[in-house]
N, C-alpha and C. Protein backbone atom coordinates (compact mmCIF):
# COMPACT_ATOMS: atom_id res chain seq x y z
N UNK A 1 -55.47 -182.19 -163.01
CA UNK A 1 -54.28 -181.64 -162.40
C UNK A 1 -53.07 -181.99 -163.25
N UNK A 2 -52.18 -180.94 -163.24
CA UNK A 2 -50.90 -180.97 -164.05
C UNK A 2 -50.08 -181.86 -162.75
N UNK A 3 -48.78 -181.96 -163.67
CA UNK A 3 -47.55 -182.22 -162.96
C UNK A 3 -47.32 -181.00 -161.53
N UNK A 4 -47.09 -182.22 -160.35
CA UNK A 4 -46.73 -180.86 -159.26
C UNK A 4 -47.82 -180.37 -158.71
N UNK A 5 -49.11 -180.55 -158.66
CA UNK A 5 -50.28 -180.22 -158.71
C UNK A 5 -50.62 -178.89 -159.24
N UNK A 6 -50.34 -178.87 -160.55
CA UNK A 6 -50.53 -177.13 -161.07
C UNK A 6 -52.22 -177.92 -161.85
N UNK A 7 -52.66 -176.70 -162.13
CA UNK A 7 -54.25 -176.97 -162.52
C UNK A 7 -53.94 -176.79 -164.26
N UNK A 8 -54.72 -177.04 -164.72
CA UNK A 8 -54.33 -177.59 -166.30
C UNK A 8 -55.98 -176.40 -166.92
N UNK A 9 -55.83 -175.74 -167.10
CA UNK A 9 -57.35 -175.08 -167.96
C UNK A 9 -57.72 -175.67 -169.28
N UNK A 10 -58.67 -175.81 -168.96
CA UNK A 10 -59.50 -176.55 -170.29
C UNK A 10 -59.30 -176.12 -171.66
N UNK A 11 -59.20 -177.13 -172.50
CA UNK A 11 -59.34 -176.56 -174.00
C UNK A 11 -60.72 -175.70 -173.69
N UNK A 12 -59.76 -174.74 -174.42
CA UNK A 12 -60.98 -173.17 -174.62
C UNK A 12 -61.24 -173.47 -176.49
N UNK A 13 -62.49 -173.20 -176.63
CA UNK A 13 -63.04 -173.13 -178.54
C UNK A 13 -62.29 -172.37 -178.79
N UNK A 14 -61.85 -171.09 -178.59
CA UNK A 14 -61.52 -170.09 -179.10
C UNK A 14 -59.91 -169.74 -179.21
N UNK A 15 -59.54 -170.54 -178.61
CA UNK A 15 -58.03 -170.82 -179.10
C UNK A 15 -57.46 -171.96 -179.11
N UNK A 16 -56.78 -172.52 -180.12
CA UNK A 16 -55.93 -173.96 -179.90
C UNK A 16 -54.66 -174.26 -179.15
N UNK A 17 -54.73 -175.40 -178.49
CA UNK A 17 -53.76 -175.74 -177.29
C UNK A 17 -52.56 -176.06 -177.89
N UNK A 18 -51.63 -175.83 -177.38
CA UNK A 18 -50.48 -176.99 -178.14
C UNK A 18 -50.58 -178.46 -177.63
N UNK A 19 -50.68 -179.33 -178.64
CA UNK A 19 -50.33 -180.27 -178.31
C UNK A 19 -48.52 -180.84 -177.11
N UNK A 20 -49.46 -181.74 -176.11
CA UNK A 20 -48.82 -181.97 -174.97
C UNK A 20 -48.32 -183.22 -174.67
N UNK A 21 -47.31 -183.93 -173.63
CA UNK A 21 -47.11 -184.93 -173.72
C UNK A 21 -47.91 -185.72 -172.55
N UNK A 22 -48.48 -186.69 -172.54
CA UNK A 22 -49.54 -186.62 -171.10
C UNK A 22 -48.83 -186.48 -169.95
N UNK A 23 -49.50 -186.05 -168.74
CA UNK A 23 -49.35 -185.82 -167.54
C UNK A 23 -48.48 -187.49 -167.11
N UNK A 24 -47.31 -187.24 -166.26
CA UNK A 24 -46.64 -188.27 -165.82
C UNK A 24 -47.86 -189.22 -164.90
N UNK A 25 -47.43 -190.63 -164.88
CA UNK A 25 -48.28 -191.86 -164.14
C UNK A 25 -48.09 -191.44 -162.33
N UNK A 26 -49.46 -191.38 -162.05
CA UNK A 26 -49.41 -190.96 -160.66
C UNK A 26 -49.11 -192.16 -159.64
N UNK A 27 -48.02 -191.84 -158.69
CA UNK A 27 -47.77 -192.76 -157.96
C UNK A 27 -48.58 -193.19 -157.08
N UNK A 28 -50.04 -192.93 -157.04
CA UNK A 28 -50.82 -193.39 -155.84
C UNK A 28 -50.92 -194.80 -155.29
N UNK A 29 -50.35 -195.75 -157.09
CA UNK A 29 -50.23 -197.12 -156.79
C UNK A 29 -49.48 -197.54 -156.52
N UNK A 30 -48.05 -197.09 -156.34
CA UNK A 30 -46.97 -197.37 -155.74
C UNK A 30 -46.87 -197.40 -153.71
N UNK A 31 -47.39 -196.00 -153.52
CA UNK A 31 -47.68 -195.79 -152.73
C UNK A 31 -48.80 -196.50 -151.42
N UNK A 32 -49.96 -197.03 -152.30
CA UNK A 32 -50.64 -197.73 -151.72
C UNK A 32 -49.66 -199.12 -151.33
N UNK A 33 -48.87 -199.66 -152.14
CA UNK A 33 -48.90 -201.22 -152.53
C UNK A 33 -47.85 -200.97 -151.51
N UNK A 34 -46.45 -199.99 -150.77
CA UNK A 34 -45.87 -199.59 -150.33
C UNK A 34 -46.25 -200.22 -148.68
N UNK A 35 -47.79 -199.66 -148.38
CA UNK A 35 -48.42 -199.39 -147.38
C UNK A 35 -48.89 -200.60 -146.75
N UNK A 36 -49.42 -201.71 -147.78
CA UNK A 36 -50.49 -202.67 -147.77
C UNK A 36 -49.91 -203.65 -146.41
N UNK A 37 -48.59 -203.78 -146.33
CA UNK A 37 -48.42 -204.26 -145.53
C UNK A 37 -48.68 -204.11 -144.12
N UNK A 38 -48.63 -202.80 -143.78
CA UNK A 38 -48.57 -201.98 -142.64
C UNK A 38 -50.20 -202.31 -142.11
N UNK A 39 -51.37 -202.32 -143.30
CA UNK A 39 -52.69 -202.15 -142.62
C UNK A 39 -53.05 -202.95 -141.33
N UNK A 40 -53.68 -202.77 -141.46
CA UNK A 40 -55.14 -203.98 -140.41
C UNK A 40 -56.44 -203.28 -140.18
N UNK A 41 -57.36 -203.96 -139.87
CA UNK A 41 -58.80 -203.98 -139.54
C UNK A 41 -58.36 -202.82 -138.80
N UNK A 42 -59.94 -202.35 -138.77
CA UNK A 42 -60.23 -201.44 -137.41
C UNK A 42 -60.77 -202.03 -136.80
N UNK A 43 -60.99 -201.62 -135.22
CA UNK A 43 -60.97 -202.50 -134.30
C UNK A 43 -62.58 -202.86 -134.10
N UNK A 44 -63.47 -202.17 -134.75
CA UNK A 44 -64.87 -201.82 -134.96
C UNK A 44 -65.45 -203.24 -135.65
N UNK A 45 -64.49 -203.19 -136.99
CA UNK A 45 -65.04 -204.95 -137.59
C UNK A 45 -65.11 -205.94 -136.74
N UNK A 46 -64.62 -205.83 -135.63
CA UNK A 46 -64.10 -207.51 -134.90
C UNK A 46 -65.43 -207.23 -133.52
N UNK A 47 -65.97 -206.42 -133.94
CA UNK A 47 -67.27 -206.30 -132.65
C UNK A 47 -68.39 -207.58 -133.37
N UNK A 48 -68.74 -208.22 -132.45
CA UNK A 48 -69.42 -209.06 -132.75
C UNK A 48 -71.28 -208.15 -132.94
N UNK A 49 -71.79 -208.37 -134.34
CA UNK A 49 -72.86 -207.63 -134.95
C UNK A 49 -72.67 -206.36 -135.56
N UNK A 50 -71.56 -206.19 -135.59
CA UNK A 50 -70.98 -205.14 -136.84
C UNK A 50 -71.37 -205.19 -138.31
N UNK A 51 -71.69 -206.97 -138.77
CA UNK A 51 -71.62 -206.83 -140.48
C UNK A 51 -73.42 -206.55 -139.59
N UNK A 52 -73.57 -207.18 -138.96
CA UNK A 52 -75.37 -206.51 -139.15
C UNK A 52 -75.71 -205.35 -139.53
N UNK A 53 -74.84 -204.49 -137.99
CA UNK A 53 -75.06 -203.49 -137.79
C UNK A 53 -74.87 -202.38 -139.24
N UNK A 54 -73.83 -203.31 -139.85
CA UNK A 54 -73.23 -202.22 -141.22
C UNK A 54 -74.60 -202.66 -141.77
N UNK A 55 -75.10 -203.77 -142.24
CA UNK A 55 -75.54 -203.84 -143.72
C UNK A 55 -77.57 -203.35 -143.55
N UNK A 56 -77.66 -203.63 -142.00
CA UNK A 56 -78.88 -203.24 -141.86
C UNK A 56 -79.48 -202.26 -141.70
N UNK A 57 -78.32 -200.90 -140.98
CA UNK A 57 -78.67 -199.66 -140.27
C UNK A 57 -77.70 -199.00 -140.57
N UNK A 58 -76.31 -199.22 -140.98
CA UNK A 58 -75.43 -197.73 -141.15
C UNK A 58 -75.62 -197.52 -142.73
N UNK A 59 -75.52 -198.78 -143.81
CA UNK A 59 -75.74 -198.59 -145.43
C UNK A 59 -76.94 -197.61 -145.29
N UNK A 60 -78.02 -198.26 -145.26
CA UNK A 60 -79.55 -197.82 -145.32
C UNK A 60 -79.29 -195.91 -144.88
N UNK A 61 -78.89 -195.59 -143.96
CA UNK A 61 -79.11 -195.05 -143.01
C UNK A 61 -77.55 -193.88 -143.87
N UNK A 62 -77.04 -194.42 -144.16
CA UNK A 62 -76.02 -193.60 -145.00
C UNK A 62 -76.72 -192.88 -146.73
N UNK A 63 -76.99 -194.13 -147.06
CA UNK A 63 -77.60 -193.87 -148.30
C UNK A 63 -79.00 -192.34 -148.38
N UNK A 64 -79.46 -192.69 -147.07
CA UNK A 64 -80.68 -192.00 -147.34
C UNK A 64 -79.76 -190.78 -146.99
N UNK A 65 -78.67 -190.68 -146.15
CA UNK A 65 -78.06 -189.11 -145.58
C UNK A 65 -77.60 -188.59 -147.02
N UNK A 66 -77.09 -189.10 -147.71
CA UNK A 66 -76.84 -188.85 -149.66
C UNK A 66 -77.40 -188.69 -149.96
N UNK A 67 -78.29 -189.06 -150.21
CA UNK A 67 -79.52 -188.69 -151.22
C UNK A 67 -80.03 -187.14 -150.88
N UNK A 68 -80.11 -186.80 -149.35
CA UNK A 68 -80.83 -185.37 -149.07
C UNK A 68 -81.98 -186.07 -148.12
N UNK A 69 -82.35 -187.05 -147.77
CA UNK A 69 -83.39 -187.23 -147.49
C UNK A 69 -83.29 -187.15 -145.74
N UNK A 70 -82.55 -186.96 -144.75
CA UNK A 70 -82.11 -186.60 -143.53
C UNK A 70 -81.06 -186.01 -143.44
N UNK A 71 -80.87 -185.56 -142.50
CA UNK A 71 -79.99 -184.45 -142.17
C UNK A 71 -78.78 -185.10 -141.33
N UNK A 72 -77.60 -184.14 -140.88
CA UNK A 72 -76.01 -184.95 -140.07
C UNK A 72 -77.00 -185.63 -138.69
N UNK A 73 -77.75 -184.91 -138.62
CA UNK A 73 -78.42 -184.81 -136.78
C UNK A 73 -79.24 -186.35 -136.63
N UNK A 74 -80.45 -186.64 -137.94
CA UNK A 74 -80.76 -187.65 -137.99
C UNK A 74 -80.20 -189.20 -138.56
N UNK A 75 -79.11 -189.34 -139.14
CA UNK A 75 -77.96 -189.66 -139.49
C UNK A 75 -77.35 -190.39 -138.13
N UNK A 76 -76.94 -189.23 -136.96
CA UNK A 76 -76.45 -189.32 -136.01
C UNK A 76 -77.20 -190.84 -135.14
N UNK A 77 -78.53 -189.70 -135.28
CA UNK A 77 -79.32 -190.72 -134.04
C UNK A 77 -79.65 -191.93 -134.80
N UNK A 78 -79.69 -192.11 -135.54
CA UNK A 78 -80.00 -193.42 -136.50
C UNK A 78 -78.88 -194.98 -136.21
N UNK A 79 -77.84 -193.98 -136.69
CA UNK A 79 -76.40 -195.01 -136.56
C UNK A 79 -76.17 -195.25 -134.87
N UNK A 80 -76.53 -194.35 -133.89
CA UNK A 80 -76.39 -195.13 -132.38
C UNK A 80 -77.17 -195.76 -132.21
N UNK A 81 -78.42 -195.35 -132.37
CA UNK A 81 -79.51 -196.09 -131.74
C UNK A 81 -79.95 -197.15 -132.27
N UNK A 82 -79.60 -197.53 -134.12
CA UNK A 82 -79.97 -198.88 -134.34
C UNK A 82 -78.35 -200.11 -133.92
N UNK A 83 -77.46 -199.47 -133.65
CA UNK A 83 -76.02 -199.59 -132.83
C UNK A 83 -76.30 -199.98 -131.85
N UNK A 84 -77.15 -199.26 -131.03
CA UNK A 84 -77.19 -199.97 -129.52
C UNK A 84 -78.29 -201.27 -129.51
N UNK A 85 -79.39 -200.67 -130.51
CA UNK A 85 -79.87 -202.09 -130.33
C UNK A 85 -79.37 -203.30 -131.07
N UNK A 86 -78.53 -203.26 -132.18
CA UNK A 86 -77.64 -204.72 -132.76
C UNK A 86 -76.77 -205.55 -131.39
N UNK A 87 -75.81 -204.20 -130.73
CA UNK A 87 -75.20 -204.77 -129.69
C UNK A 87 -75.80 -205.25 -128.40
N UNK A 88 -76.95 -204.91 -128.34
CA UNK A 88 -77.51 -205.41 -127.47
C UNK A 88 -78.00 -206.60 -127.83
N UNK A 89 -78.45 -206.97 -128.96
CA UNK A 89 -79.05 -208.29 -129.45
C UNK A 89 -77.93 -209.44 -129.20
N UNK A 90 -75.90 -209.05 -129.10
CA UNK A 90 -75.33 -209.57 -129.59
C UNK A 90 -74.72 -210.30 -127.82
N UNK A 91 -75.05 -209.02 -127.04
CA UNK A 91 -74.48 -208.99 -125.40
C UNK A 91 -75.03 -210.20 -125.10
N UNK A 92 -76.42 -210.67 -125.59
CA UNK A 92 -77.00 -211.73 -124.22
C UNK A 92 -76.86 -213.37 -124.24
């Protein structure tokens, strides 16, 4: 992306570009560092069996939805149902 978000077309073989001055430094880091203060957790981390729940059943269970290997639907039922049983392990 150009300046302004204009789209920039590729050096083409068949004709030469003019040489350019680079695209200005994008403020995304300004912007973030702007923000940092403002954050906090979501309220989801502070559930007690969350890092489980993340590292045992939503990673796993994400990874395989990337790859192609299940679908949004099985994805779905995966992340509640190994969800309900972490929190249930965590209730008693």
């Amino acid at each position: 992306m150009g300046e302004a978000g204009q789209v920039v077309p590729a050096p083409s073989t068949t004709r030469s570009t003019p040489a350019t001055a680079p695209p200005a430094p994008c403020s995304a880091w300004a912007t973030g560092a702007a923000l940092a203060g403002a954050l906090r957790s979501a309220p989801a981390q502070s559930v007690r069996g969350y890092p489980e729940w993340k590292d045992k059943a939503a990673t796993p269970a994400l990874q395989e939805y990337y790859s192609g290997a299940i679908d949004a639907a099985e994805l779905k039922k995966r992340l509640v149902t190994d969800g309900n049983r972490v929190l249930a392990r965590y209730r008693r």
